[in-house]
Protein backbone atom coordinates (compact mmCIF):
# COMPACT_ATOMS: atom_id res chain seq x y z
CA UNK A 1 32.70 12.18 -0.56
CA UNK A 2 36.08 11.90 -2.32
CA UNK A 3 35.31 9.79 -5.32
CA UNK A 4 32.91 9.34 -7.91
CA UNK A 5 32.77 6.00 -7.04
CA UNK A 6 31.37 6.49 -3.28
CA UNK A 7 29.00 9.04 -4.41
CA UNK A 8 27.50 6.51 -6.86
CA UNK A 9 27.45 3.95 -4.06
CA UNK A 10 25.69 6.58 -1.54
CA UNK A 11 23.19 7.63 -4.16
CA UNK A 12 22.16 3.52 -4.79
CA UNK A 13 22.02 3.21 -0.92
CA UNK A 14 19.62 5.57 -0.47
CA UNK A 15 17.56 4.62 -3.57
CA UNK A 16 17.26 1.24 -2.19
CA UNK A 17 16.71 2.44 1.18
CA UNK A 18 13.78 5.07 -0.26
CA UNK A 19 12.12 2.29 -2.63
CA UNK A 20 12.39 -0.31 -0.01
CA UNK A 21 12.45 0.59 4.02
CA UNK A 22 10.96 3.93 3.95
CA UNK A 23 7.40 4.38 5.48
CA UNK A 24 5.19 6.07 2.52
CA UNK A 25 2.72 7.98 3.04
CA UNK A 26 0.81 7.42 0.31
CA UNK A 27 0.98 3.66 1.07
CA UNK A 28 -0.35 4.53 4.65
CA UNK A 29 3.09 5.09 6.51
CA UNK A 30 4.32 1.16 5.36
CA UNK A 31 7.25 0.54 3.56
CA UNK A 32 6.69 -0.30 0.12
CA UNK A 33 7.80 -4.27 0.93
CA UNK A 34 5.72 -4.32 3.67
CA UNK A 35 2.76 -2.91 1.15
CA UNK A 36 3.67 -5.33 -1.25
CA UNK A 37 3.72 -8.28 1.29
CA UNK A 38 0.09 -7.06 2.87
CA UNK A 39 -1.20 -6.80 -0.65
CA UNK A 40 0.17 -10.56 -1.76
CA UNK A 41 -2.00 -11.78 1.24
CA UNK A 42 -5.12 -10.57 0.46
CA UNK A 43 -4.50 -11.93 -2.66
CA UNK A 44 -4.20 -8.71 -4.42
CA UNK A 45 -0.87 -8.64 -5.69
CA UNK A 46 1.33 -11.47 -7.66
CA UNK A 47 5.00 -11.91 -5.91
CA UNK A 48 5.79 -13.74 -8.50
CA UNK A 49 8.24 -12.80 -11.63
CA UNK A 50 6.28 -14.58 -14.20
């Protein structure tokens, strides 16, 4: 990395990537969306903002 600039962007890449695609294992190896989305299904959890 050569600038502050890139690391920043590196460090939000993988925050996204670790709050978004990465299996969890506490949510039984799914991604947190994926979690999320099964949850919403069973009626369970609001997607909505409100």
């Amino acid at each position: 990395m050569r600038t502050l600039d890139e690391a920043q962007r590196r460090i939000e890449a993988y925050i996204q990537f670790y709050n978004q695609n990465r299996p969890h294992r506490k949510l039984n190896k799914l991604t947190p969306v994926y979690y999320r989305r099964q949850l919403a299904a069973w009626g369970l959890f609001s997607m909505s903002t409100e």
